[in-house]
C-alpha atoms as a PDB file:
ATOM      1  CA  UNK A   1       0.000   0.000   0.000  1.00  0.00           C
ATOM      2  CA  UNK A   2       1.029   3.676  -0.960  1.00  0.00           C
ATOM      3  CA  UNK A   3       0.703   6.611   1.731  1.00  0.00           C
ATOM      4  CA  UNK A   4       0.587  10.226   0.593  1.00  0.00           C
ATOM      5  CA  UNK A   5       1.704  11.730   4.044  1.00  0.00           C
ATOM      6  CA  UNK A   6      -0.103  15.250   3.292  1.00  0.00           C
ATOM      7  CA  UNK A   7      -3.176  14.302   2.201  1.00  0.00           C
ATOM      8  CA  UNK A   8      -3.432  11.339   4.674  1.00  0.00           C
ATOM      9  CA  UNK A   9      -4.845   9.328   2.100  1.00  0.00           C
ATOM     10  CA  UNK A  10      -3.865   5.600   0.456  1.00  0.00           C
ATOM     11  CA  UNK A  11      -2.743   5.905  -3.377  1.00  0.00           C
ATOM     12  CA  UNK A  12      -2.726   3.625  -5.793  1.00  0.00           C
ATOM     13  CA  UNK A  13       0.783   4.270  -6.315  1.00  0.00           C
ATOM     14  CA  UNK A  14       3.588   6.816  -5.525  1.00  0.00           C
ATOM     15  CA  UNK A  15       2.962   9.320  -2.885  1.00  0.00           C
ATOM     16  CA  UNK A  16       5.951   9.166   0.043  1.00  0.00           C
ATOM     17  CA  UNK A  17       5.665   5.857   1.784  1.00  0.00           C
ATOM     18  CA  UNK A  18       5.199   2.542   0.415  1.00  0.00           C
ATOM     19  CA  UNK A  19       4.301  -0.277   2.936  1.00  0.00           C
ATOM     20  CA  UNK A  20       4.477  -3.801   2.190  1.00  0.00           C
ATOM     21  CA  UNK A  21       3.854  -7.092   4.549  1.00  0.00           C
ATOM     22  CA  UNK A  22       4.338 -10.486   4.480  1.00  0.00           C
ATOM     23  CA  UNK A  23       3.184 -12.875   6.621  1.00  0.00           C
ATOM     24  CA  UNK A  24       1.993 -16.475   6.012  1.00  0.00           C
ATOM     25  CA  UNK A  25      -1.708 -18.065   5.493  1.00  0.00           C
ATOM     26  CA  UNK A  26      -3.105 -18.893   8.864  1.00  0.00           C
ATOM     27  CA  UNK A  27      -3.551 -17.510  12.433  1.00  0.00           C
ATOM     28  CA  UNK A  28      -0.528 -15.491  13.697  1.00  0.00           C
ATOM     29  CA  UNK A  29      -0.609 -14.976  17.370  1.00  0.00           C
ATOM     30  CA  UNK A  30       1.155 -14.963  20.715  1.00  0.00           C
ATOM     31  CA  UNK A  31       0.147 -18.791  20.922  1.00  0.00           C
ATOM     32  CA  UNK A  32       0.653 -19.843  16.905  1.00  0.00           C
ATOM     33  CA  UNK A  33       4.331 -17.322  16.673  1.00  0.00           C
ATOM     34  CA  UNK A  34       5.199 -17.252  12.669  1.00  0.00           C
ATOM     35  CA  UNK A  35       7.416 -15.587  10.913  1.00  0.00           C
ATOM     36  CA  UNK A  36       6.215 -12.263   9.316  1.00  0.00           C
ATOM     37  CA  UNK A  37       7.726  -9.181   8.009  1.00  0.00           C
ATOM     38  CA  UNK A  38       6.991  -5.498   7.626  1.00  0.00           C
ATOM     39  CA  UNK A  39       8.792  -2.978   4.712  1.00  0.00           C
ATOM     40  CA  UNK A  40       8.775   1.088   4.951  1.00  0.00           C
ATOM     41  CA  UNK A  41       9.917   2.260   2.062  1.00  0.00           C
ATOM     42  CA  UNK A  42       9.618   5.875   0.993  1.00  0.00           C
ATOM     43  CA  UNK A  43       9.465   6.997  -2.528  1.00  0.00           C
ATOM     44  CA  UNK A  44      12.183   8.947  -4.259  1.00  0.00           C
ATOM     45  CA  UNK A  45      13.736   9.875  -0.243  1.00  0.00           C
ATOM     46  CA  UNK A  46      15.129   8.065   2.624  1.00  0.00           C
ATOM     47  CA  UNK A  47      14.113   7.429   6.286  1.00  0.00           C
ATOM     48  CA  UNK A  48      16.090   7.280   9.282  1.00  0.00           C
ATOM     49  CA  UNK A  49      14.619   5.744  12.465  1.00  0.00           C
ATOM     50  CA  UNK A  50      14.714   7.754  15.847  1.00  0.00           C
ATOM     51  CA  UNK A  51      12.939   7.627  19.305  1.00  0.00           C
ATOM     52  CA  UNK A  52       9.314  10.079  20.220  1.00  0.00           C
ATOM     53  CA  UNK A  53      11.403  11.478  22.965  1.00  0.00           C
ATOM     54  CA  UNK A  54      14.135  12.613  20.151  1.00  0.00           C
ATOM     55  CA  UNK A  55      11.271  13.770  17.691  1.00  0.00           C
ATOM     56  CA  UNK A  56       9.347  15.837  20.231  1.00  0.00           C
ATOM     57  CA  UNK A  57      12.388  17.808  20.738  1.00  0.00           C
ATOM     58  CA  UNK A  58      14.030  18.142  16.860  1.00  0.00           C
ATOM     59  CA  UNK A  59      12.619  20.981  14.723  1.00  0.00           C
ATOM     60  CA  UNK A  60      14.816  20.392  11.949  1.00  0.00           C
ATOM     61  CA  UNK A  61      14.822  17.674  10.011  1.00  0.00           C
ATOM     62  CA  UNK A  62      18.401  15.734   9.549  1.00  0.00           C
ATOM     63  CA  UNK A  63      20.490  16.654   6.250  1.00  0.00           C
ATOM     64  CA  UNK A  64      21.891  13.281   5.595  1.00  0.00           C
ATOM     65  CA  UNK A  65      21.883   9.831   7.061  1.00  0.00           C
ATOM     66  CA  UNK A  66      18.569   8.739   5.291  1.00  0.00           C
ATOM     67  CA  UNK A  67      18.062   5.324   3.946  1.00  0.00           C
ATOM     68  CA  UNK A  68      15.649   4.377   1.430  1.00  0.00           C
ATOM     69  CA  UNK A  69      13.802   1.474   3.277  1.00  0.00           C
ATOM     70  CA  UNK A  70      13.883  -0.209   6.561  1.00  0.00           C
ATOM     71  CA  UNK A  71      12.541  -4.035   7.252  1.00  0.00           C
ATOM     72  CA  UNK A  72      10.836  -5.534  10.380  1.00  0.00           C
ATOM     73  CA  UNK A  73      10.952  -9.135  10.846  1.00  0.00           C
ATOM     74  CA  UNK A  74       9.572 -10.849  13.894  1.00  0.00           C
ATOM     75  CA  UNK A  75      10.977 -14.158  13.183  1.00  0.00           C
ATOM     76  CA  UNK A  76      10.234 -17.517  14.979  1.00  0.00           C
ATOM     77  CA  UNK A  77      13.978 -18.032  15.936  1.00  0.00           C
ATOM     78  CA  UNK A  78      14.570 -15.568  17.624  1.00  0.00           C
ATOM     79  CA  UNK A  79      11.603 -15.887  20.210  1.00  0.00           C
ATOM     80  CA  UNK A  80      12.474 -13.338  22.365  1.00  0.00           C
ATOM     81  CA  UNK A  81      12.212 -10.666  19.256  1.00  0.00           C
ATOM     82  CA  UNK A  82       8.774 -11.970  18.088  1.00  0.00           C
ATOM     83  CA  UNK A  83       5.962  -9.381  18.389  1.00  0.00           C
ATOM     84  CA  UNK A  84       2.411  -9.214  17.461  1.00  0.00           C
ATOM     85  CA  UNK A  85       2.954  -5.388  16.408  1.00  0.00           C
ATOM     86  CA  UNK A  86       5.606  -2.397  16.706  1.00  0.00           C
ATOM     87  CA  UNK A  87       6.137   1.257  17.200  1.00  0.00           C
ATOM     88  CA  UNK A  88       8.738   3.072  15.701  1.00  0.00           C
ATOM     89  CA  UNK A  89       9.218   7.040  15.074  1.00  0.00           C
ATOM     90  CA  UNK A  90      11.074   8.192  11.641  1.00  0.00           C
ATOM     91  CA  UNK A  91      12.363  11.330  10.109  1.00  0.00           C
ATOM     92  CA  UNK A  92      11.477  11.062   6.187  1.00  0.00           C
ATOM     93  CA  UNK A  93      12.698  13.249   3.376  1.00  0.00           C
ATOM     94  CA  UNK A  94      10.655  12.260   0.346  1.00  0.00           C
ATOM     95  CA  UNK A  95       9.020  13.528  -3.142  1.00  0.00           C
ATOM     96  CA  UNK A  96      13.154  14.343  -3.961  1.00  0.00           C
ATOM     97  CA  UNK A  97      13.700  16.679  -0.738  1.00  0.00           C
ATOM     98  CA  UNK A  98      10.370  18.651  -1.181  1.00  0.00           C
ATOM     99  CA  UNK A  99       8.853  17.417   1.636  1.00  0.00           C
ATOM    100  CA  UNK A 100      10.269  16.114   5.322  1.00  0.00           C
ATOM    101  CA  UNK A 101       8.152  14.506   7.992  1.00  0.00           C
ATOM    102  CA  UNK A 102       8.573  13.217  11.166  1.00  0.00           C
ATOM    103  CA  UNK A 103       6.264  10.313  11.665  1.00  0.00           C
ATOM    104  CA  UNK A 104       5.265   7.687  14.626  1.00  0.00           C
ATOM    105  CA  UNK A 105       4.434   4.650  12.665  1.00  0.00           C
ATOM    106  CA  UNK A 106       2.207   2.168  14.845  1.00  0.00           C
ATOM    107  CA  UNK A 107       1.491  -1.411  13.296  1.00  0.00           C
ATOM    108  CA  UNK A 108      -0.181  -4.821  14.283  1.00  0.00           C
ATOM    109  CA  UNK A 109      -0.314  -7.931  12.150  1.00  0.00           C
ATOM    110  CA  UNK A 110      -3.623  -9.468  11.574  1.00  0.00           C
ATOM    111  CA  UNK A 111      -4.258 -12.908  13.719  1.00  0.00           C
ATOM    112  CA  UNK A 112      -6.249 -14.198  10.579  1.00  0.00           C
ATOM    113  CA  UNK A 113      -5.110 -13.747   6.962  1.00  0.00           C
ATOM    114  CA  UNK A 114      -8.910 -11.906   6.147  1.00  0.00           C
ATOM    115  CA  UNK A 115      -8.512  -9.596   9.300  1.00  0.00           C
ATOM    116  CA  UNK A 116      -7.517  -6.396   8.877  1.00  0.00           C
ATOM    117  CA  UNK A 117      -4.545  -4.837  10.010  1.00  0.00           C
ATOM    118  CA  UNK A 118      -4.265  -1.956  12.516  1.00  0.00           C
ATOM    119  CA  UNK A 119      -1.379   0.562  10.906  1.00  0.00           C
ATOM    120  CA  UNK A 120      -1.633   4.260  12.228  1.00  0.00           C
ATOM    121  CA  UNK A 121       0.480   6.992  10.943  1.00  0.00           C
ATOM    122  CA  UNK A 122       0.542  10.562  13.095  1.00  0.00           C
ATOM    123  CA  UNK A 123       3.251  13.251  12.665  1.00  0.00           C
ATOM    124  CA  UNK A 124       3.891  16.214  10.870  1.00  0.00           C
ATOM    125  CA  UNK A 125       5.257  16.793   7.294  1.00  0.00           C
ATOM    126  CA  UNK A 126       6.756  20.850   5.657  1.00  0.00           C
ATOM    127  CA  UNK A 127       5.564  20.254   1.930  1.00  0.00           C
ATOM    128  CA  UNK A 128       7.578  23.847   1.063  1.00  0.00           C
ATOM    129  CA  UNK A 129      11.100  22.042   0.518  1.00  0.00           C
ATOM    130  CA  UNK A 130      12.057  22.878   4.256  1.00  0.00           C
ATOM    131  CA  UNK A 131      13.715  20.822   6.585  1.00  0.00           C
ATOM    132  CA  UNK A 132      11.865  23.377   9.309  1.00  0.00           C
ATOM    133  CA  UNK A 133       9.295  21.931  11.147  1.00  0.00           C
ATOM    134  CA  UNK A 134       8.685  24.778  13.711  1.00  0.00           C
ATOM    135  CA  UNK A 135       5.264  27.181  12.832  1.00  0.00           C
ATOM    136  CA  UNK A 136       6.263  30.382  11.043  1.00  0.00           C
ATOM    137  CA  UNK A 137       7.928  32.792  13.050  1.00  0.00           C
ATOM    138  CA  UNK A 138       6.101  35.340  10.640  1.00  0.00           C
ATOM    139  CA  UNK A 139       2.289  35.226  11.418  1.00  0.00           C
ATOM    140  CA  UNK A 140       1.064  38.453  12.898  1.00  0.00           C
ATOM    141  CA  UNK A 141      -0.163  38.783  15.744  1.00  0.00           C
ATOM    142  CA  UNK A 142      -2.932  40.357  17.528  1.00  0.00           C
ATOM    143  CA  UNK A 143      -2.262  43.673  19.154  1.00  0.00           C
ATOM    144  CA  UNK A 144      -3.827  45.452  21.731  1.00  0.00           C
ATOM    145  CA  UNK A 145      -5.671  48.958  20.617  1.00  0.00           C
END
């Protein structure tokens, strides 16, 4: 599935993230553990994972350091790692640098292959080829009379 990340809308294609999963036919849960796989890939940019407590406090997105995908896997050996779902923040440059977004990413597989799956994307994006994510130090404001 395609995401366009400022009109918070699925595409059929392009936009800036692409999300694709892979998981086997039947019931994936805490009690039937199989392997299964997320992809984030953002088209024509880069991603770079970070922590909320980093994004709440970074007003600028990062120059460099992007990569153009990033893979989950919750794999059945390694036991330990195996999830049912994941949270992870990113900084995103796509669209070729016109837009940057920071974005929590929150997914859970489906238990049954015809269940949906719960993704939820919440952030911010600057769509004026900015790396600035702070309001606009510009907007008037009211004055006394």
């Amino acid at each position: 599935m395609n995401f366009d990340l400022l009109t918070g809308k699925v595409v059929p294609d392009g936009g800036d993230l692409k999300i694709t999963v892979i998981r086997p036919s039947g019931v994936v849960s805490l009690h039937n553990r199989q392997d299964w796989s997320v992809q984030v890939e953002v088209v024509s940019g880069g991603l770079i994972e970070t922590s909320v407590g980093e994004a709440r406090v970074t007003y600028v997105a990062p120059d460099s350091g992007y990569q153009p995908s990033d893979a989950f896997l919750f794999s059945t050996n390694a036991p330990h790692k195996w999830f049912g779902g994941f949270d992870q923040m990113f900084f995103i440059s796509s669209r070729n640098g016109q837009v940057y977004s920071k974005v929590f990413f929150s997914f859970n597989i489906n238990r049954n292959p015809d269940d949906p799956m719960s993704l939820i994307l919440h952030g911010v994006a600057n769509a004026g080829n900015s790396r600035n994510w702070e309001g606009d130090s510009d907007t008037t404001q009211p004055t006394g009379q």
